[in-house]
Structure formats: structure tokens, C-alpha cells
C-alpha atoms as a PDB file:
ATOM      1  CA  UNK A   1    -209.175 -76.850  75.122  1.00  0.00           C
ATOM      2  CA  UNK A   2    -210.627 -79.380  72.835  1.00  0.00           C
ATOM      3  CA  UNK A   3    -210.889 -83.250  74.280  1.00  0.00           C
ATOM      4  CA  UNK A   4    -209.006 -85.915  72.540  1.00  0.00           C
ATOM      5  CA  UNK A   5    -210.300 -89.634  72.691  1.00  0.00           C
ATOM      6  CA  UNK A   6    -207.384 -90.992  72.581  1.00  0.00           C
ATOM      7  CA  UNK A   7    -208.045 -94.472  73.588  1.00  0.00           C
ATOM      8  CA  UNK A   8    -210.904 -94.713  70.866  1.00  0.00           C
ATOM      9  CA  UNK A   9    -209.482 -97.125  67.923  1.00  0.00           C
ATOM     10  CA  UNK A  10    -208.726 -95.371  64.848  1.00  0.00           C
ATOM     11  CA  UNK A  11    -210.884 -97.086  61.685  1.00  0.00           C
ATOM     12  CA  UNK A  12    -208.902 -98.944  59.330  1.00  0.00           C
ATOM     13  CA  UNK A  13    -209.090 -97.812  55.834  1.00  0.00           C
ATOM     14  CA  UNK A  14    -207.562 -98.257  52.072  1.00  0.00           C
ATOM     15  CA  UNK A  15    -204.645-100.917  52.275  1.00  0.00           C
ATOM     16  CA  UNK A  16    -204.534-101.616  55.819  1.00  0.00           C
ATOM     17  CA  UNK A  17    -208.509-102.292  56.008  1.00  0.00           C
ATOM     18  CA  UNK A  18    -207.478-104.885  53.480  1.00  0.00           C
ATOM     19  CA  UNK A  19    -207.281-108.786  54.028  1.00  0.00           C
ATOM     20  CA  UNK A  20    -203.272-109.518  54.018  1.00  0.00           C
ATOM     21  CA  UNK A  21    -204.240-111.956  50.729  1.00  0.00           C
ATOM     22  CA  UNK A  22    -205.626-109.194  48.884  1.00  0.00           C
ATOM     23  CA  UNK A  23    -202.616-106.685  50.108  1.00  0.00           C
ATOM     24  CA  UNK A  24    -199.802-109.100  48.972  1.00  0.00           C
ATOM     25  CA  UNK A  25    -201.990-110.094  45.406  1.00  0.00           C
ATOM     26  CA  UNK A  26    -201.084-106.082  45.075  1.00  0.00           C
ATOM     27  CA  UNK A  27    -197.644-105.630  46.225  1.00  0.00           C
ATOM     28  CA  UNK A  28    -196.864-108.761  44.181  1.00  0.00           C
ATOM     29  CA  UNK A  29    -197.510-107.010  41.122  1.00  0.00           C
ATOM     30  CA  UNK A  30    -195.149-103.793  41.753  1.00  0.00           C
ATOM     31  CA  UNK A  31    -193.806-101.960  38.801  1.00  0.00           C
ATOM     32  CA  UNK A  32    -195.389-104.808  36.715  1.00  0.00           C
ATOM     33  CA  UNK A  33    -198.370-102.310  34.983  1.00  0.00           C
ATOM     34  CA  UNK A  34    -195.896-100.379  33.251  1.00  0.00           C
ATOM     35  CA  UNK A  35    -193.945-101.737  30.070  1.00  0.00           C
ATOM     36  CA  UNK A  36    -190.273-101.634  29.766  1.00  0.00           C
ATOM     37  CA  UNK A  37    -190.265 -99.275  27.195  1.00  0.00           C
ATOM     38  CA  UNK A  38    -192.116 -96.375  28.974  1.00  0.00           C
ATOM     39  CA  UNK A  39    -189.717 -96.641  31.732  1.00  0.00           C
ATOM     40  CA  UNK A  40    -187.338 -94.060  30.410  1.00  0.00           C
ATOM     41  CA  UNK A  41    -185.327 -93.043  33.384  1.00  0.00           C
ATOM     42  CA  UNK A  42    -183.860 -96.954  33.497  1.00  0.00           C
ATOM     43  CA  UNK A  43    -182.144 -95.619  30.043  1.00  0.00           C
ATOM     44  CA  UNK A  44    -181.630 -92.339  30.619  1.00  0.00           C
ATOM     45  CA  UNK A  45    -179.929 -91.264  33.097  1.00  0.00           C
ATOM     46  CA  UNK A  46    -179.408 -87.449  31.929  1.00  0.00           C
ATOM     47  CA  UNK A  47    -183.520 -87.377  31.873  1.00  0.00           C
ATOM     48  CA  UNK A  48    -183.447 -88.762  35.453  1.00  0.00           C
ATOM     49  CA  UNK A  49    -181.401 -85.976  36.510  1.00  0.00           C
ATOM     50  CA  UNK A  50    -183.515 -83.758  35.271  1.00  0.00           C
ATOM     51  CA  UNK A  51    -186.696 -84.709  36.571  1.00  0.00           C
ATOM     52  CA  UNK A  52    -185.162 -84.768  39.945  1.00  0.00           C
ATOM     53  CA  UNK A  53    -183.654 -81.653  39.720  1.00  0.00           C
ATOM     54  CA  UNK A  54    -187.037 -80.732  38.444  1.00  0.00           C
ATOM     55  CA  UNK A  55    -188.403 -82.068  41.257  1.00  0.00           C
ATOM     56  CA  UNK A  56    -186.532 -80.842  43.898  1.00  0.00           C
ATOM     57  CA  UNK A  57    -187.188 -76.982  42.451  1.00  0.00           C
ATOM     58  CA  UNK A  58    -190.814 -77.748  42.911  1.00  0.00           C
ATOM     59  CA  UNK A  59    -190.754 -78.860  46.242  1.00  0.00           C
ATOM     60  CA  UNK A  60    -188.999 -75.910  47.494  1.00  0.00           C
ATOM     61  CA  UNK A  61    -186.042 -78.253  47.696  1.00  0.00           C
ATOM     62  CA  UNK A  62    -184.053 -75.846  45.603  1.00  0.00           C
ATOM     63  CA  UNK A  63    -180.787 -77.077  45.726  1.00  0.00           C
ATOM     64  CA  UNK A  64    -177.307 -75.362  45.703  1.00  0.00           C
ATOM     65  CA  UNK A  65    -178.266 -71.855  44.124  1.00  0.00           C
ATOM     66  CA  UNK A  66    -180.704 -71.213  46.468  1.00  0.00           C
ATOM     67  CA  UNK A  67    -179.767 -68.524  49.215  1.00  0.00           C
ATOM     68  CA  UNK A  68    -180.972 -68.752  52.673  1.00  0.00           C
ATOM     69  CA  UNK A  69    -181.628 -65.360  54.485  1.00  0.00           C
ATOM     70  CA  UNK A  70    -182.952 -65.229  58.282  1.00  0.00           C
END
């Protein structure tokens, strides 16, 4: 069997190896990059349920046609 260090601290990287200043300047900004206009599925809701459903297919998700065997 392999060995596992387990009590060796894992490095910190991306967000979390971030100062918490720097982290909340990003959170702050949110959805804030993209204008109100481009954000389609506020207005339509028939498009959101079609992405989703979109979506779902893709992930193997499926939904209510799908038939489960074994």
C-alpha cells in the first residue's frame, strides 16, 4: 500500500491563498461584470427552462423520460 502524509499541511492556493482584503474586493463585485441586458434568463423564464433542461440532459441528469434498467 501507498503511505499517506496525512499530517503534512496541504498548500493553499487560488482564493484561499488570498489575503481576506483581496478575497472580499472580489466577492464584492459578484454578478457586477455582466450588464443587465445580457442577463437573459432574469426575463425569460421559458429560455431558463430550457437551458436547464438542457443542462440536466448533459449531465446525465436526464430527467423524467429517462429509464433506469439494473
Amino acid at each position: 500500500m501507498p503511505s499517506v502524509e496525512s499530517n503534512k499541511p496541504r498548500a493553499r492556493r487560488g482564493f484561499a491563498a488570498m489575503n481576506p482584503e483581496r478575497r472580499r474586493e472580489i466577492t464584492r463585485k459578484g454578478g457586477a461584470s455582466v450588464p443587465g441586458e445580457k442577463r437573459s434568463f432574469a426575463k425569460d423564464r421559458d429560455l431558463a427552462a430550457s437551458a436547464g433542461r438542457k443542462g440536466g440532459e448533459a449531465s446525465r441528469g436526464g430527467g423524467r423520460s429517462r429509464s433506469r434498467s439494473g
